[in-house]
Protein backbone atom coordinates (compact mmCIF):
# COMPACT_ATOMS: atom_id res chain seq x y z
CA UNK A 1 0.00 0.00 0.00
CA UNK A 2 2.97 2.26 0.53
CA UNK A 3 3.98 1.85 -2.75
CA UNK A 4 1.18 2.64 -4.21
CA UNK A 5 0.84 5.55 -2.41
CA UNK A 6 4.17 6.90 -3.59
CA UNK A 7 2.81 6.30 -6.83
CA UNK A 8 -0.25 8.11 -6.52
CA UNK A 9 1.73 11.24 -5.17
CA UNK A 10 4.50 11.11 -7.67
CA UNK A 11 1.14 11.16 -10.50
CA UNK A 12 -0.98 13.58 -8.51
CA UNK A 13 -0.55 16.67 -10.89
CA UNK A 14 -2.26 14.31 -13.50
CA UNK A 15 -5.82 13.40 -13.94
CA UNK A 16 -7.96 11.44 -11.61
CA UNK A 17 -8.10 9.05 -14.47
CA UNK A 18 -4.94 9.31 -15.93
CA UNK A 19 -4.02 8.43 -12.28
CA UNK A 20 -6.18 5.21 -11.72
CA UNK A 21 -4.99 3.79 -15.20
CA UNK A 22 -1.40 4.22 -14.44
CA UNK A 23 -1.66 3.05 -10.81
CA UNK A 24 -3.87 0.01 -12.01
CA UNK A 25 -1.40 -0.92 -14.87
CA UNK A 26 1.48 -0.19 -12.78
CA UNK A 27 -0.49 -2.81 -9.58
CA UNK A 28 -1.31 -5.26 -12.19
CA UNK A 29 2.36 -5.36 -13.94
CA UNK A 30 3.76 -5.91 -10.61
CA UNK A 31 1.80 -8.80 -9.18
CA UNK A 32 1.96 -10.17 -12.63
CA UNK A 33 5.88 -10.44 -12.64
CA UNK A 34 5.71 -11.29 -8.75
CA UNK A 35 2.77 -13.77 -8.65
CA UNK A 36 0.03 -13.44 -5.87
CA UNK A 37 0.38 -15.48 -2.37
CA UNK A 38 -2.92 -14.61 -1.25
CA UNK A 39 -6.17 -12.28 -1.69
CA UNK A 40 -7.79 -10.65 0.76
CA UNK A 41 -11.09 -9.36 0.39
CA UNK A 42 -9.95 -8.49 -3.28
CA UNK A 43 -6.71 -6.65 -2.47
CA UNK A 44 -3.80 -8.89 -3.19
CA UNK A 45 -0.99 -9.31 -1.43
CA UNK A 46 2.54 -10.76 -3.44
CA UNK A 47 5.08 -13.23 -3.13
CA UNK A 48 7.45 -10.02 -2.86
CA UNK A 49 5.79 -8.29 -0.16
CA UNK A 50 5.88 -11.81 1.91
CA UNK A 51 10.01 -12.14 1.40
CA UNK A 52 9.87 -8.63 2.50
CA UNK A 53 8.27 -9.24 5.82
CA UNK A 54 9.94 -12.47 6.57
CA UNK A 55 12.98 -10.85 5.92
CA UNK A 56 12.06 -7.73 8.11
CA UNK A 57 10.30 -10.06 11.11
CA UNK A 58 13.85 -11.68 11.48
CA UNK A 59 16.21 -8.70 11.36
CA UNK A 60 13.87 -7.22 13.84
CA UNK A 61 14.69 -9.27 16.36
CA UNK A 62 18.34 -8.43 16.21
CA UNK A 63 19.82 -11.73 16.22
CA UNK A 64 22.28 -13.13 13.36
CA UNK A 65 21.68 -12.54 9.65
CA UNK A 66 18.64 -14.84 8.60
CA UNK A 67 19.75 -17.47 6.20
CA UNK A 68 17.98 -18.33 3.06
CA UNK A 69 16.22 -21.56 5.16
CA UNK A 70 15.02 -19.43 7.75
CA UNK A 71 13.32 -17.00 5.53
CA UNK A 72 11.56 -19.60 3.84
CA UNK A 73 10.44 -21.21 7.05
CA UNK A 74 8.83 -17.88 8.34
CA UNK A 75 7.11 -17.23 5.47
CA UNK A 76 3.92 -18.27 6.52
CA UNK A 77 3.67 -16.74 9.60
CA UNK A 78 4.71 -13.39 7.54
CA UNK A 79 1.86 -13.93 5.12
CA UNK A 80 -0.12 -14.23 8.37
CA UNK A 81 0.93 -11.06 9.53
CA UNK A 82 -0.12 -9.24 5.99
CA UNK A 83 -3.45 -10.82 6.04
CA UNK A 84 -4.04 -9.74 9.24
CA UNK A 85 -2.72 -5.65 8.69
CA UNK A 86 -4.54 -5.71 5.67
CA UNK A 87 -7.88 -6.73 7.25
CA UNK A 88 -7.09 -3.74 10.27
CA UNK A 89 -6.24 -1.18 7.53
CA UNK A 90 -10.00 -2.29 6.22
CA UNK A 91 -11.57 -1.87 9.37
CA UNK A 92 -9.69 1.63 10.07
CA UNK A 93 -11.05 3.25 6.79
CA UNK A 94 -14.71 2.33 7.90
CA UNK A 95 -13.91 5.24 10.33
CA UNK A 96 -12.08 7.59 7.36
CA UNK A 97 -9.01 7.27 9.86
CA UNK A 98 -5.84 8.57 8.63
CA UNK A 99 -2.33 8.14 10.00
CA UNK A 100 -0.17 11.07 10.12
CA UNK A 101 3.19 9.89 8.67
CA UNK A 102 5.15 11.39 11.52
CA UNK A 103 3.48 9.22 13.98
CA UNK A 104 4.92 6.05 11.39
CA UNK A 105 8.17 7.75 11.81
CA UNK A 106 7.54 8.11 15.67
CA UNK A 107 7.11 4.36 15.89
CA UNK A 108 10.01 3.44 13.59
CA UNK A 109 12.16 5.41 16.15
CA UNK A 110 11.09 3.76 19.14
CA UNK A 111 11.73 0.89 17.13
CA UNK A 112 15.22 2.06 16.54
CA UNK A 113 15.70 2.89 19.83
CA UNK A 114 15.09 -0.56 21.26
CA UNK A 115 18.01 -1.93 19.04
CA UNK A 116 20.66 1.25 20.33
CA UNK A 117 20.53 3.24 17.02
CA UNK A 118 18.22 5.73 14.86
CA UNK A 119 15.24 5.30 12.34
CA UNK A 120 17.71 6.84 9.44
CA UNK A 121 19.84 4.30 10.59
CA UNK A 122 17.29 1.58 10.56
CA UNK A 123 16.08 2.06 7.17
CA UNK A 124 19.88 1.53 6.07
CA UNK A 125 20.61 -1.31 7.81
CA UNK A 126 17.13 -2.87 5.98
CA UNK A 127 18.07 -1.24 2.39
CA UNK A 128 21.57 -2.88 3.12
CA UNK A 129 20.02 -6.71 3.60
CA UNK A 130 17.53 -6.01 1.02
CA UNK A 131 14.27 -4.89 2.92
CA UNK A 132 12.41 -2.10 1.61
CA UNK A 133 11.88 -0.22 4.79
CA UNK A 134 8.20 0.43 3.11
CA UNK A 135 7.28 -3.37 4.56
CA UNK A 136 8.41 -1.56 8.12
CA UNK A 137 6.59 1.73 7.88
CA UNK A 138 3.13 -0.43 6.44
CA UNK A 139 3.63 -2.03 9.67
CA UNK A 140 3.38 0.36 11.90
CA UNK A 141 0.92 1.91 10.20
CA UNK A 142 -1.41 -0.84 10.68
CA UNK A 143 -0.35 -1.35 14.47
CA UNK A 144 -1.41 2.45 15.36
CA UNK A 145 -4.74 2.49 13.06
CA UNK A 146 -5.92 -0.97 14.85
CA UNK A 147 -4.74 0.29 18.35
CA UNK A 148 -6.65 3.21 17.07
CA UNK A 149 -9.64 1.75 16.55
CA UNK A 150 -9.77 -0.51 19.37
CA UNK A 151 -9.36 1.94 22.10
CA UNK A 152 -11.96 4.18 20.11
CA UNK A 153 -14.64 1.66 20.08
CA UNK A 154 -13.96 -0.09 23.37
CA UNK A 155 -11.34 2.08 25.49
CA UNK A 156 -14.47 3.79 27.43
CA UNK A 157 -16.26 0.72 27.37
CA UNK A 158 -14.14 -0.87 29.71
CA UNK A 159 -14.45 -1.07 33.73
CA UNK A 160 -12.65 -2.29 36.31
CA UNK A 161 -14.46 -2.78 39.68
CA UNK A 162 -13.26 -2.53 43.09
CA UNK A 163 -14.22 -6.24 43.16
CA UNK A 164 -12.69 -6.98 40.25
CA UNK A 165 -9.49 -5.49 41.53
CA UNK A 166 -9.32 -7.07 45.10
CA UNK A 167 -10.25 -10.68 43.77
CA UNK A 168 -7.13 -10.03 41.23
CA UNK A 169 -5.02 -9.02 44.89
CA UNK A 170 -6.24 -12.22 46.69
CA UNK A 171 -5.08 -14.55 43.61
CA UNK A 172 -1.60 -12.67 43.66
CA UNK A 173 -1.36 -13.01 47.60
CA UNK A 174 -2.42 -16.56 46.89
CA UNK A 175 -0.03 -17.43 44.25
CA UNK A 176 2.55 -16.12 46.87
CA UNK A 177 2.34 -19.73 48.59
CA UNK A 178 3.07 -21.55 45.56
CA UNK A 179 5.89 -22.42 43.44
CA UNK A 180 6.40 -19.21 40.97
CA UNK A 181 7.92 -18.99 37.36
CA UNK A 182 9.08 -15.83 35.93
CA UNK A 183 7.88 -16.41 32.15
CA UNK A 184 7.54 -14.19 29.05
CA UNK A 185 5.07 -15.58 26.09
CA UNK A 186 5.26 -16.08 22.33
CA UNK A 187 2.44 -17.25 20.95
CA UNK A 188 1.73 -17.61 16.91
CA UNK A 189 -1.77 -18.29 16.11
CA UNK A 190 -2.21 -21.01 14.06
CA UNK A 191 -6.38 -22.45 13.87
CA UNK A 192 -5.74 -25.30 11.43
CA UNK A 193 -3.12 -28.24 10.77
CA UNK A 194 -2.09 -26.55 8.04
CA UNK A 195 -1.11 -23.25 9.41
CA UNK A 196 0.20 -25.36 12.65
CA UNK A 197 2.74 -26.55 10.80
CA UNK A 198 4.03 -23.38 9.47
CA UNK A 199 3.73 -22.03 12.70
CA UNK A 200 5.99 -24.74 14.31
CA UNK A 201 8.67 -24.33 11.74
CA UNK A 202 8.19 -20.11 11.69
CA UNK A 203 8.84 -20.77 15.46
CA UNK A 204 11.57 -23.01 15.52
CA UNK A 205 13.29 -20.52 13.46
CA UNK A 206 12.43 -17.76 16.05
CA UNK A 207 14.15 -19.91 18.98
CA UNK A 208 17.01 -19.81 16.56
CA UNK A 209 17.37 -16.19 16.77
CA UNK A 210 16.76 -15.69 20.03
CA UNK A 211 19.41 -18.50 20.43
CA UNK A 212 21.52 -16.27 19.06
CA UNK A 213 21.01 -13.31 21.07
CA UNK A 214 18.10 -12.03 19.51
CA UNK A 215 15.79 -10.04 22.37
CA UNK A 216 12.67 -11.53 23.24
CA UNK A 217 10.82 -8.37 24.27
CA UNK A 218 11.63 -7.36 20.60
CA UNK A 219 10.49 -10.58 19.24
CA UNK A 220 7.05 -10.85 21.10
CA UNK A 221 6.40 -6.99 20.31
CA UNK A 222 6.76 -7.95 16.36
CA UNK A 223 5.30 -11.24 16.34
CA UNK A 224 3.37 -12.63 19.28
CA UNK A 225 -0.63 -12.71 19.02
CA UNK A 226 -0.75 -12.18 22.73
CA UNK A 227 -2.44 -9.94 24.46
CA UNK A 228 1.02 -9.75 26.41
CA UNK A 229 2.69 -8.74 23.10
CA UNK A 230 2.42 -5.22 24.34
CA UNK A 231 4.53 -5.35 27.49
CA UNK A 232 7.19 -7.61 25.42
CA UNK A 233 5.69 -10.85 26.47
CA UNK A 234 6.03 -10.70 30.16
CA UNK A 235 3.46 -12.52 31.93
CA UNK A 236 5.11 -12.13 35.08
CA UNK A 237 5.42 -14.74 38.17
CA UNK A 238 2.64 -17.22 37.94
CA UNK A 239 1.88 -20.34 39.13
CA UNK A 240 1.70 -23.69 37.17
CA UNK A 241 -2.19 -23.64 38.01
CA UNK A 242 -2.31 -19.79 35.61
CA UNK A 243 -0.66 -21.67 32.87
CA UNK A 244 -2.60 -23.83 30.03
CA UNK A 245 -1.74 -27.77 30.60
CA UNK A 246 0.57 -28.12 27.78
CA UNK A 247 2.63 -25.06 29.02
CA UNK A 248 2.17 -26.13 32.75
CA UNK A 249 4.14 -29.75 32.00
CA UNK A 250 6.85 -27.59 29.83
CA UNK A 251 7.44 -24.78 32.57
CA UNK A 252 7.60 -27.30 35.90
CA UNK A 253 9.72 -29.69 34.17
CA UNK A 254 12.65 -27.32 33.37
CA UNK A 255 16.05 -27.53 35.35
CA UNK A 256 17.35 -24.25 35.42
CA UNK A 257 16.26 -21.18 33.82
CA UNK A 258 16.24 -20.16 29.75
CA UNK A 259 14.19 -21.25 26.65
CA UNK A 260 12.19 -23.85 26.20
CA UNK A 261 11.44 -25.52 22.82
CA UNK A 262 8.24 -24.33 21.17
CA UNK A 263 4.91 -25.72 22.77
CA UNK A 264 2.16 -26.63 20.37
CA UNK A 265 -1.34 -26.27 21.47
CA UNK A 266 -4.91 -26.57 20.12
CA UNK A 267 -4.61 -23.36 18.49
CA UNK A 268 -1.28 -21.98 18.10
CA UNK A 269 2.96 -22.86 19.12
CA UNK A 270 4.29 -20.97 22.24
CA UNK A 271 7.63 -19.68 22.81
CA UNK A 272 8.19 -19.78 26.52
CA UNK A 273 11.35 -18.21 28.24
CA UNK A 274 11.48 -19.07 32.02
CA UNK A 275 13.63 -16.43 33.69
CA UNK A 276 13.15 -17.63 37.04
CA UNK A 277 11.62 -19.80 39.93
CA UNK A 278 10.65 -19.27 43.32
CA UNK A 279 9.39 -21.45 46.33
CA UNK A 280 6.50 -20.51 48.49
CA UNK A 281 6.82 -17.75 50.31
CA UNK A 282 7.30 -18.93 53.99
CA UNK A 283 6.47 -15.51 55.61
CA UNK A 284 4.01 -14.76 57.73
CA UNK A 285 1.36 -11.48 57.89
CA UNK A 286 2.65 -9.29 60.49
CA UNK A 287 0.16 -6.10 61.81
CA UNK A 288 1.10 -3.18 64.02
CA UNK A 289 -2.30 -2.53 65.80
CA UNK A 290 -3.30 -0.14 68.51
CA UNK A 291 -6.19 -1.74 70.80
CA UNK A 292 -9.26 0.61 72.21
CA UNK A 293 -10.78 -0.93 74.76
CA UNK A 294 -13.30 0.47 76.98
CA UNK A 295 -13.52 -1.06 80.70
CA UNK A 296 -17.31 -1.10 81.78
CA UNK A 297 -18.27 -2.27 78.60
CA UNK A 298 -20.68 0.65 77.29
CA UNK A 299 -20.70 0.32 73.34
CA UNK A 300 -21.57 4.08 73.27
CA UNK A 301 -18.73 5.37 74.47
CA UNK A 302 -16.53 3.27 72.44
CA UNK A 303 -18.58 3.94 69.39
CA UNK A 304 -18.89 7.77 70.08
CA UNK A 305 -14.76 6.96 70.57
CA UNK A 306 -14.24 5.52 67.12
CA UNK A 307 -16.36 8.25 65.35
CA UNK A 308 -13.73 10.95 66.81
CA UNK A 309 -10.52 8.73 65.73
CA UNK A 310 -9.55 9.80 62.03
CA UNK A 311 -6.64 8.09 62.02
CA UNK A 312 -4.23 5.69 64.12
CA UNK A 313 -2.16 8.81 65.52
CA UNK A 314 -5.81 9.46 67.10
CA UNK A 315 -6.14 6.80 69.35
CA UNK A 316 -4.26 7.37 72.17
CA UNK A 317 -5.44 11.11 72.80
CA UNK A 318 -8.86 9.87 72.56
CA UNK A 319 -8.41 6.85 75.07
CA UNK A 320 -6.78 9.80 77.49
CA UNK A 321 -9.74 11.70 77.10
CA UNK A 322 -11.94 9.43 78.99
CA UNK A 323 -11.78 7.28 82.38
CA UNK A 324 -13.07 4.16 80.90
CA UNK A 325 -11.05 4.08 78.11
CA UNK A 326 -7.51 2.22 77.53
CA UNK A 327 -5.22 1.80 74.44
CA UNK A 328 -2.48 -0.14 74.07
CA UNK A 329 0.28 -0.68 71.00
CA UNK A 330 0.37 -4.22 69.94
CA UNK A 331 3.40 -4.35 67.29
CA UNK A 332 5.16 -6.43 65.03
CA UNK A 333 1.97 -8.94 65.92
CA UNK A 334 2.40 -12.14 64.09
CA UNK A 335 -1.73 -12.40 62.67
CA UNK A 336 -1.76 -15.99 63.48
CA UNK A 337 -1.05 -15.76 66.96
CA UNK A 338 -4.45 -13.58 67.28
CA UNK A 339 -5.95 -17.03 66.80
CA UNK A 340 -9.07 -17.88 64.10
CA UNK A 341 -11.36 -14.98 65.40
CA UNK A 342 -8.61 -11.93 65.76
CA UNK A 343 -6.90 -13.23 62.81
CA UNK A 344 -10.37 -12.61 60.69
CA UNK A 345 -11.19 -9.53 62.14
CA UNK A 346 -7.68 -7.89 61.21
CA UNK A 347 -7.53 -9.16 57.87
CA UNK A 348 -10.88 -8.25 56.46
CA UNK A 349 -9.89 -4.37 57.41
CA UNK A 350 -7.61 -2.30 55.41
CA UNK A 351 -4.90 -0.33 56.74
CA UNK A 352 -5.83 2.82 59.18
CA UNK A 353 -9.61 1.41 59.64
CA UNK A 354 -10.66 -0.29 62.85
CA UNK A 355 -11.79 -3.94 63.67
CA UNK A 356 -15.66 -4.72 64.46
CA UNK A 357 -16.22 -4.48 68.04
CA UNK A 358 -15.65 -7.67 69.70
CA UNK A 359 -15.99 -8.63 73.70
CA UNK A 360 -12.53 -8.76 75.40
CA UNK A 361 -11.89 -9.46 79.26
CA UNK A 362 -15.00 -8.28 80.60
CA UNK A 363 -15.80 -5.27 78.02
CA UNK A 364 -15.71 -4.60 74.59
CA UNK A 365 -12.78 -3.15 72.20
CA UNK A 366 -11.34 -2.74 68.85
CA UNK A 367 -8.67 -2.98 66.74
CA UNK A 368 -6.87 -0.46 64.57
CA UNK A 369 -4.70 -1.81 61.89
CA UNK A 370 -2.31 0.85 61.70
CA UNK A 371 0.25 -1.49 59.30
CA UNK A 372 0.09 -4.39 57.93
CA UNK A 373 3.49 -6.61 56.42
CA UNK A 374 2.97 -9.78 54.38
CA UNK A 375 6.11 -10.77 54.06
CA UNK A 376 5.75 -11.31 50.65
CA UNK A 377 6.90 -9.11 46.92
CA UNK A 378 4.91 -6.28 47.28
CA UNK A 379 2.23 -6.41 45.72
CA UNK A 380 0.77 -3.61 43.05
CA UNK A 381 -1.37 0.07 43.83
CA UNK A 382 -4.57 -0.66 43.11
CA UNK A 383 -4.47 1.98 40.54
CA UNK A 384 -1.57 0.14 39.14
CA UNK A 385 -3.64 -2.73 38.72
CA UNK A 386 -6.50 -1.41 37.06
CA UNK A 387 -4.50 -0.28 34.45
CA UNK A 388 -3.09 -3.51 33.96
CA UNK A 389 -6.34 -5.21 34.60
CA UNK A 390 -8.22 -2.51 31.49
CA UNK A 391 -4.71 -3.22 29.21
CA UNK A 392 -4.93 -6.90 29.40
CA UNK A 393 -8.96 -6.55 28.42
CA UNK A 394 -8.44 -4.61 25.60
CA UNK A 395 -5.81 -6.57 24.31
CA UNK A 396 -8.37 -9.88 24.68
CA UNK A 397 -10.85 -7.83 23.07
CA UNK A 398 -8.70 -6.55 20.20
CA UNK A 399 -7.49 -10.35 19.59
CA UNK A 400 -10.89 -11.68 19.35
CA UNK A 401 -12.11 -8.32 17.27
CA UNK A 402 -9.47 -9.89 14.71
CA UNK A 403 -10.17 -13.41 14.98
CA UNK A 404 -13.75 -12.37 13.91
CA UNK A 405 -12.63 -10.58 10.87
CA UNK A 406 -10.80 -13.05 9.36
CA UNK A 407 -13.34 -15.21 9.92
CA UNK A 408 -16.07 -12.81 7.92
CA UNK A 409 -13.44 -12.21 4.98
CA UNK A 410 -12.81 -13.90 1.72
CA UNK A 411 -9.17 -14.57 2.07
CA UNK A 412 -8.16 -17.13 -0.74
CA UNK A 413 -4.33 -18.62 -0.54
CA UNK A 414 -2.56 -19.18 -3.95
């Protein structure tokens, strides 16, 4: 499509017509001397434009100079990649989008960047091992239009609830007891035997690369179909009971840390690279608490008590301020040694709010929870997790958004 935009603007003082005829004859010359790999909803795509990628998908990853085998084994999963830009470039001019072409040079820097140098000096280096650096900016100019369009139509859509968010904190705190991998993702799509195949080979050559000291995070930004593609892959510790079966066996049988050979699964191959393992976590929930209790046992006075305490610096000038009142600092407090009651009643309050009132030694008290340590990573803002919670939905959504598309087109293989 670049191409034939260059075309258009070197013709554009002509006539509208004179413009389609020469464009058409000059499209129809082309994929006559190149021959057609596939069609997509009428717009071809060429056995050229498919080197091009395959040749572009491995030099992005930064590893060794792709041999003649390896280009020819990714091929498939760069025709793939075509069918699938061409069907988001469809979708993106149902909403007249256009992409300013400093934003495609924007992304080809960042691009740059990752691999230490400059987009001039990108487009060289791809000229120089015979990559029009067209098949790069086409690339990117699909990536922003369907990013785009996706956080257009479903961006605002999206909510995170306080529920959501907490039952997210009690799987990480849970996960904290358990064995943990540190894994980044690759995963190439692949719905039918046919395209499994390619896949398998298109990823064995990948694990060559990265063999080689290609970057992963590169790799699963350019070619992963996960949702994790964004963040390079990383799915961060989990558990073996996150992780499909297939990848579950793969990941708790390794030995040491590194790559493991590509997984095939119902629908797709995975690339999976273990960084790192931990045990359970063996510590404990520790609370710093400050205890209001009142002696006689009148609830009022402790409630009308608690409704003047703001905060846990409160307490003790409170308790002062009446004769059947006491506080007391209970530190460094180990939660299970509150026993099964105590331990319940500090643990379903967060930080700086007080316990339900419970009976204690002949009257009644509370507890503050003025800090609470579990022993564990720390764990996310809350904020922080939303974000990651509305990212990771989007990027499910935008996956199955595609997936749906290709399933409505007329794509015919040659």
């Amino acid at each position: 499509m670049v191409r034939q935009l260059l075309v258009a603007a070197s013709l554009f003082a002509l006539s509208a017509a004179g413009v389609a005829n020469a464009q058409d004859s000059t499209d129809s010359g082309r994929l006559a001397l190149e021959g057609i790999a596939a069609v997509v909803n009428d717009k071809p795509i060429s056995y050229s434009d498919v080197r091009q990628r395959a040749r572009l998908l491995l030099l992005s990853l930064g590893g060794q100079q792709p041999s003649q085998e390896q280009i020819q084994q990714i091929t498939g999963q760069a025709l793939e990649q075509l069918i699938d830009e061409s069907l988001q470039l469809e979708k993106a001019s149902e909403f007249d989008m256009e992409i300013d072409p400093r934003e495609i040079a924007g992304a080809v820097e960042d691009m740059a960047r990752q691999g230490g140098t400059t987009g001039d000096q990108l487009k060289a280096q791809l000229l120089e091992s015979g990559v029009n650096p067209a098949s790069l900016e086409e690339q990117m100019r699909a990536e922003i239009a369907w990013n785009r369009v996706m956080s257009g139509l479903y961006g605002s859509r999206i909510r995170v609830s306080e529920n959501q968010v907490d039952d997210q904190l009690e799987r990480m705190r849970s996960a904290s007891k358990k064995t943990q991998y540190r894994v980044s993702e690759i995963f190439l799509f692949a719905p039918d035997e046919e395209t499994k195949t390619q896949a398998l080979a298109a990823a064995n050559t990948v694990l060559d690369q990265l063999k080689q000291g290609a970057d992963f995070r590169v790799a699963a930004q350019r070619i992963s179909s996960a949702p994790t593609a964004a963040t390079g892959g990383d799915m961060g510790w989990v558990s073996t009971e996150d992780l499909a079966p297939e990848l579950a066996a793969a990941v708790s049988g390794i030995d040491k840390p590194g790559l493991l050979e590509p997984i095939p699964v119902e629908n797709g191959v995975y690339i999976l690279l273990v960084a790192n393992k931990r045990e359970p976590s063996q510590a404990v929930t520790k609370v710093n608490l400050k205890r209001l209790f009142v002696t006689d046992g009148k609830e009022e006075d402790l409630q009308a008590a608690m409704d003047q305490i703001k905060t846990c610096d409160d307490v003790q000038s409170v308790a002062n301020s009446k004769t059947n009142l006491r506080a007391a600092d209970l530190d460094e407090i180990n939660v299970d040694e509150l026993g099964p009651e105590g331990k319940d009643l500090v643990m379903q309050v967060d930080v700086g709010q007080p316990t339900a009132i419970f009976a204690a030694s002949g009257g009644l008290a509370t507890m503050y929870v003025c800090a609470r340590n579990d022993g564990a990573e720390a764990l996310p803002s809350r904020d922080d997790l939303k974000g990651s919670l509305k990212n990771r939905e989007l990027g499910m959504i935008s996956e199955r958004e595609l997936r749906n598309l290709r399933r409505e087109a007329t794509i015919i293989y040659r």
